[in-house]
Protein backbone atom coordinates (compact mmCIF):
# COMPACT_ATOMS: atom_id res chain seq x y z
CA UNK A 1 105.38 -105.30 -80.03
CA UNK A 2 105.26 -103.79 -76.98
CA UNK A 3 103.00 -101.61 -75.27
CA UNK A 4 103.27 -98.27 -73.23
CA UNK A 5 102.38 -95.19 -72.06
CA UNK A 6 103.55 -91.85 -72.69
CA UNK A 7 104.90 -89.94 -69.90
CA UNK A 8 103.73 -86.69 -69.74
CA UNK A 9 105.27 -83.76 -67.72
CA UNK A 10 105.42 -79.84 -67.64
CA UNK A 11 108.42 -78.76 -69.22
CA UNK A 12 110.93 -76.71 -67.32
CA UNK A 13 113.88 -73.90 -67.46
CA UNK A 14 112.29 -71.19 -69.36
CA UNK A 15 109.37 -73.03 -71.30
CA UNK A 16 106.22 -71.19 -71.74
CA UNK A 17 104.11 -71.76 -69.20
CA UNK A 18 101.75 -74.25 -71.20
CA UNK A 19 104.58 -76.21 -72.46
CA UNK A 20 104.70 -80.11 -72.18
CA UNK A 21 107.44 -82.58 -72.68
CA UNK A 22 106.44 -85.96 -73.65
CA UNK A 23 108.61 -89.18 -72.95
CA UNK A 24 108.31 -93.05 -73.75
CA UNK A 25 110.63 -95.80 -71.79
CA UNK A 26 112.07 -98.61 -74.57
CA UNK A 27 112.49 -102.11 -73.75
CA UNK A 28 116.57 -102.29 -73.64
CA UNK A 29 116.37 -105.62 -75.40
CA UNK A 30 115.43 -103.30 -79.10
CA UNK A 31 117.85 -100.06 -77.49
CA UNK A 32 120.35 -103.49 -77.19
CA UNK A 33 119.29 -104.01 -80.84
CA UNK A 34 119.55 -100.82 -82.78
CA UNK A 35 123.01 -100.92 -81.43
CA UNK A 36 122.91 -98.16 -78.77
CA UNK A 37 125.54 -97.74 -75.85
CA UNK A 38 126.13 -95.08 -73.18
CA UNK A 39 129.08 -93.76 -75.36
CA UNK A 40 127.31 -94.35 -78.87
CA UNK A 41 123.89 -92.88 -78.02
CA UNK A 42 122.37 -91.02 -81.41
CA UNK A 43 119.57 -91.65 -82.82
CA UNK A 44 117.34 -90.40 -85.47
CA UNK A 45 113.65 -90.19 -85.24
CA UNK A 46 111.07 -88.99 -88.14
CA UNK A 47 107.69 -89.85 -88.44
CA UNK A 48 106.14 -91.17 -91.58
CA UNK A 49 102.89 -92.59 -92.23
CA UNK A 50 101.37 -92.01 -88.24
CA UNK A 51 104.35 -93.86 -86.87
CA UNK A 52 107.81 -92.72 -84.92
CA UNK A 53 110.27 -94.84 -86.44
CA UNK A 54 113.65 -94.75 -83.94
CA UNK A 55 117.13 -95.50 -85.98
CA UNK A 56 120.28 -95.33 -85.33
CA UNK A 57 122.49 -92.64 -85.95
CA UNK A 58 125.43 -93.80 -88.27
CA UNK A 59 128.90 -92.20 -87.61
CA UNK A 60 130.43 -91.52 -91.36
């Protein structure tokens, strides 16, 4: 376990003006992990139970 801090930022292009974008850097040792690459890059993320569970995106 890790911990971080979310990154929080106004959102641009043609957001409402109160709208936020929220972001969270991962430690490329569990990116390395899930099996994520620069040309493989999907993931799916859901949230059950209060927690964002990150998988990755199978191909079939």
């Amino acid at each position: 376990m890790v911990e971080r801090n979310i990154i929080i930022g106004k959102a641009g292009g043609n957001s409402g003006k109160n709208s936020v974008n929220y972001k969270i850097s991962l430690p490329a040792e569990m990116v390395k992990e899930l099996g994520v690459t620069s040309k493989d890059k999907g993931v799916l993320v859901s949230f059950e139970n209060g927690k964002i569970v990150i998988e990755k995106k199978n191909l079939s």
